[in-house]
C-alpha atoms as a PDB file:
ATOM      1  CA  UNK A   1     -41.052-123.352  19.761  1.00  0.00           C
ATOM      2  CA  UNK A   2     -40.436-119.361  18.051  1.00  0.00           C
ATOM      3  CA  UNK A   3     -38.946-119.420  15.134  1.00  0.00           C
ATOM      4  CA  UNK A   4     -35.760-117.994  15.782  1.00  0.00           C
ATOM      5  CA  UNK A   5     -35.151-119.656  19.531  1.00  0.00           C
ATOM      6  CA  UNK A   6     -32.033-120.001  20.544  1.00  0.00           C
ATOM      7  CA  UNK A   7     -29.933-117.938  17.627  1.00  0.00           C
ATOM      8  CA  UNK A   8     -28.884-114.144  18.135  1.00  0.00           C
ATOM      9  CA  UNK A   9     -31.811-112.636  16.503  1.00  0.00           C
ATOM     10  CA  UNK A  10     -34.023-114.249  19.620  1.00  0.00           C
ATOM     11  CA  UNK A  11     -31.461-111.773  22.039  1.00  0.00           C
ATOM     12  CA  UNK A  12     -32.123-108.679  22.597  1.00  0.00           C
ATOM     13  CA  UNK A  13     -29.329-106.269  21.026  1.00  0.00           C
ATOM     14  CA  UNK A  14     -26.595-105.497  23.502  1.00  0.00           C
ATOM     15  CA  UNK A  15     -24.291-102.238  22.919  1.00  0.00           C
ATOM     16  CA  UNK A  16     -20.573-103.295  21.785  1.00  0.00           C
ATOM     17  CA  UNK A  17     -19.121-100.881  23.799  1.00  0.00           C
ATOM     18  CA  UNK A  18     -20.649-101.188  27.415  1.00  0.00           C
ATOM     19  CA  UNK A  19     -22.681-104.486  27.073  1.00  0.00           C
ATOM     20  CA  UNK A  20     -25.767-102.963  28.139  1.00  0.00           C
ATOM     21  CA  UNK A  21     -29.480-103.863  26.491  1.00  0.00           C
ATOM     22  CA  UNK A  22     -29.467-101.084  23.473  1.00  0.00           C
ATOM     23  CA  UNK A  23     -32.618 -99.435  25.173  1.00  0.00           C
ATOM     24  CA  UNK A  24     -30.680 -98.869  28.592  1.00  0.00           C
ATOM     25  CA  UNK A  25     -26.975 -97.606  26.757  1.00  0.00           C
ATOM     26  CA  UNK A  26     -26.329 -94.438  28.059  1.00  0.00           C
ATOM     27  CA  UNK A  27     -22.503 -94.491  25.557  1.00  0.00           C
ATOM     28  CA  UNK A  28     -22.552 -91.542  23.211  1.00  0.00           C
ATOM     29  CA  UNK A  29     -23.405 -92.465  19.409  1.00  0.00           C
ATOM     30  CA  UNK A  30     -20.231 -92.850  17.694  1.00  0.00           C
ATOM     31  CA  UNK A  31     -18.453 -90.451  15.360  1.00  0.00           C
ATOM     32  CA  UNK A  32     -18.249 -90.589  11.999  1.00  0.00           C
ATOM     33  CA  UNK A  33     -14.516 -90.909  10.723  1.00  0.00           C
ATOM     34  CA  UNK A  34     -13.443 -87.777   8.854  1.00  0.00           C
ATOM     35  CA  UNK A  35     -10.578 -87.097   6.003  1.00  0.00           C
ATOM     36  CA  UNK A  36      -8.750 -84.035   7.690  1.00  0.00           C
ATOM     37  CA  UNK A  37      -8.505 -80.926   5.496  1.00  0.00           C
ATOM     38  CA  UNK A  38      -5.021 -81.267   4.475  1.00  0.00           C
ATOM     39  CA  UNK A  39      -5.305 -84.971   3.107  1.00  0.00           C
ATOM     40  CA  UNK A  40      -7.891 -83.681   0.679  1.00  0.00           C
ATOM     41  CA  UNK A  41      -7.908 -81.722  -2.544  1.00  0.00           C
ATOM     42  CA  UNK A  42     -10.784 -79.427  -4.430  1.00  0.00           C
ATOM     43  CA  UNK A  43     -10.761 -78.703  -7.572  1.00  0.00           C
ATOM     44  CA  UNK A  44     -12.672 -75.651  -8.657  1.00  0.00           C
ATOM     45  CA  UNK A  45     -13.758 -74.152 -11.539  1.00  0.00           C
ATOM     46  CA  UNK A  46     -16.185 -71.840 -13.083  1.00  0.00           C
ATOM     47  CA  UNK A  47     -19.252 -73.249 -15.495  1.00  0.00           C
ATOM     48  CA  UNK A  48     -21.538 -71.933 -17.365  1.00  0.00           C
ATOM     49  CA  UNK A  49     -25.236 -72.637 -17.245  1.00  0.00           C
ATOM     50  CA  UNK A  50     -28.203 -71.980 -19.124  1.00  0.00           C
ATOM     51  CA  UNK A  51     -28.793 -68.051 -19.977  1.00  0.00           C
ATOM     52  CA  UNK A  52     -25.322 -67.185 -19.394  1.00  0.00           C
ATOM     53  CA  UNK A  53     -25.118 -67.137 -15.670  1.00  0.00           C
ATOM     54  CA  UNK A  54     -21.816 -68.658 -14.069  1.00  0.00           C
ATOM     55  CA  UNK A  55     -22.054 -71.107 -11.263  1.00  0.00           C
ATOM     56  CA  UNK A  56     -18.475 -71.819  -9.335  1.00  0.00           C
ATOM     57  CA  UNK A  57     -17.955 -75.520  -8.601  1.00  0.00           C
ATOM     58  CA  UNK A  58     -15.594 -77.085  -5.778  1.00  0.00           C
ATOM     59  CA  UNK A  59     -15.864 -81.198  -6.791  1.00  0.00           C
ATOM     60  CA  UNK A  60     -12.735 -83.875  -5.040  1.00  0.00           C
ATOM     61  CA  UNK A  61     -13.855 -83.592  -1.681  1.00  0.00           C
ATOM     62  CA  UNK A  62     -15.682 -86.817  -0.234  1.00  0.00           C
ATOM     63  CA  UNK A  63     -19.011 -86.706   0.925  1.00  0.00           C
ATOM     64  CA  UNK A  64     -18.278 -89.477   2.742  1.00  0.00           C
ATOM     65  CA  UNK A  65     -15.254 -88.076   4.959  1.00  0.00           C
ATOM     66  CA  UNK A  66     -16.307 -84.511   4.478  1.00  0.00           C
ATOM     67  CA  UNK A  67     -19.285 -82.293   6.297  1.00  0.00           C
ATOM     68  CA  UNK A  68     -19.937 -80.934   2.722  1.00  0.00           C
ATOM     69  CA  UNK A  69     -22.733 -78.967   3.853  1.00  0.00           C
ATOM     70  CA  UNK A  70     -21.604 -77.298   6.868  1.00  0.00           C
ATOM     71  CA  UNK A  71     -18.778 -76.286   4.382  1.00  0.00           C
ATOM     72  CA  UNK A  72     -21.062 -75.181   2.016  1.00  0.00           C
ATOM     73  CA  UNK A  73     -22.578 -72.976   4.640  1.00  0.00           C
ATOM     74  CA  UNK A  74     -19.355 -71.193   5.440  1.00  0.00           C
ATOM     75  CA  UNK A  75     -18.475 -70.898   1.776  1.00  0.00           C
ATOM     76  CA  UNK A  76     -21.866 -69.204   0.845  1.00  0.00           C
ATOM     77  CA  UNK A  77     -21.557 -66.658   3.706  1.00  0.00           C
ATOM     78  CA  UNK A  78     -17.879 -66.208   2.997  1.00  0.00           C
ATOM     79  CA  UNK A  79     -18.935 -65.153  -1.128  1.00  0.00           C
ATOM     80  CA  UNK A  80     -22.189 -63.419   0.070  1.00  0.00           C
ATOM     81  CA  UNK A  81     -24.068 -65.660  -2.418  1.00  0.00           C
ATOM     82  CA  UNK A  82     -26.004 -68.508  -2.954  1.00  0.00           C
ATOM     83  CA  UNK A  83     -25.283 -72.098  -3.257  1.00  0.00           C
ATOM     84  CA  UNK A  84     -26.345 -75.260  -3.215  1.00  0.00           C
ATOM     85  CA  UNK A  85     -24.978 -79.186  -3.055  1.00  0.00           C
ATOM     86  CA  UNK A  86     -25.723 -81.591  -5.535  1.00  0.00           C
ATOM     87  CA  UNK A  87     -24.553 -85.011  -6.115  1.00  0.00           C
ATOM     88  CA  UNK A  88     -21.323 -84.337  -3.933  1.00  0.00           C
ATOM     89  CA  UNK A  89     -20.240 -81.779  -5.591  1.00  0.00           C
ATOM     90  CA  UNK A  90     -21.139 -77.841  -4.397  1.00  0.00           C
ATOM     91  CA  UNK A  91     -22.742 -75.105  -5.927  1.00  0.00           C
ATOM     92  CA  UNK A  92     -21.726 -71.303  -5.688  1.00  0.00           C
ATOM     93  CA  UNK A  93     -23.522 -69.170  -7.562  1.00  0.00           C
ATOM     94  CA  UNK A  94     -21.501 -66.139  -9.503  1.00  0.00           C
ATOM     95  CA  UNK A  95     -17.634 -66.570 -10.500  1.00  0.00           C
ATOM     96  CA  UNK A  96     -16.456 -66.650  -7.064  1.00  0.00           C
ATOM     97  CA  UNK A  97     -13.415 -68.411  -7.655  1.00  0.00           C
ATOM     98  CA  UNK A  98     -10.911 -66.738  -6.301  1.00  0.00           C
ATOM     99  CA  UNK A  99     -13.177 -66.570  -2.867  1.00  0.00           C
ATOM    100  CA  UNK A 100     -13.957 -70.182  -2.883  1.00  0.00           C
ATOM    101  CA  UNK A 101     -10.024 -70.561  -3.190  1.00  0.00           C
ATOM    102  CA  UNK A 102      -8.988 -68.374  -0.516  1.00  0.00           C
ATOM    103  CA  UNK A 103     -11.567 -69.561   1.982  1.00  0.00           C
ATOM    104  CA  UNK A 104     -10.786 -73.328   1.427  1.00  0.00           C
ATOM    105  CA  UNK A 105      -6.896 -72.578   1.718  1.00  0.00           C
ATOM    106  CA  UNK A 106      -7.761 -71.316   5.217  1.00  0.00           C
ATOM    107  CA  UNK A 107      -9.410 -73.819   5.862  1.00  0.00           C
ATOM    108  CA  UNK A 108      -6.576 -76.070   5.310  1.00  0.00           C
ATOM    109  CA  UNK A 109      -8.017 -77.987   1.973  1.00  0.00           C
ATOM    110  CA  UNK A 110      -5.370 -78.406  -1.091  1.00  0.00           C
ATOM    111  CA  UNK A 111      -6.369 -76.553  -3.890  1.00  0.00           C
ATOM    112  CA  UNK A 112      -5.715 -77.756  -8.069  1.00  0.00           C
END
């Protein structure tokens, strides 16, 4: 007698959607939810880091519900400047602000 005889972990894993054996599903992987633009708000604002330089930071958008780095690929090429994301939050480098702004509002983000 196995071990685990008899109880779901003996069974292979079906798909919930079709029913199928998980190796033979041919149902496309599902999509993550995501917040829409308008239900979410950035804040932005300009720091300042070590020998002076100024970084622009967007922060209040969820990394969860957001594609935070395809957005920080449009927002880079939109300010001609570098950028990175860290700990949810991203990273423009310069005092873009008034870019950042503008690009997001197209976008259709809310803006504080």
């Amino acid at each position: 007698m196995r071990l685990f005889e008899g109880t779901e972990f003996d069974r292979p894993p079906r798909c919930e959607v079709c029913g199928e054996l998980e190796a033979e599903c041919t149902c496309p992987p599902p999509e993550k939810a995501r917040l829409a633009p308008e239900k979410q708000t950035a804040r932005i604002a300009v720091e300042k880091r070590k020998r002076g330089k100024q970084v622009t930071v967007v922060r209040g958008l969820s990394p969860d519900e957001s594609n935070l780095a395809e957005l920080l690929t449009k927002l880079k090429s939109q300010c001609g400047a570098g950028g990175t994301l860290k700990d949810g939050e991203i990273e423009i480098q310069g005092d873009q602000a008034d870019r950042v702004r503008e690009a997001l509002r197209q976008i259709g983000y809310r803006i504080r």
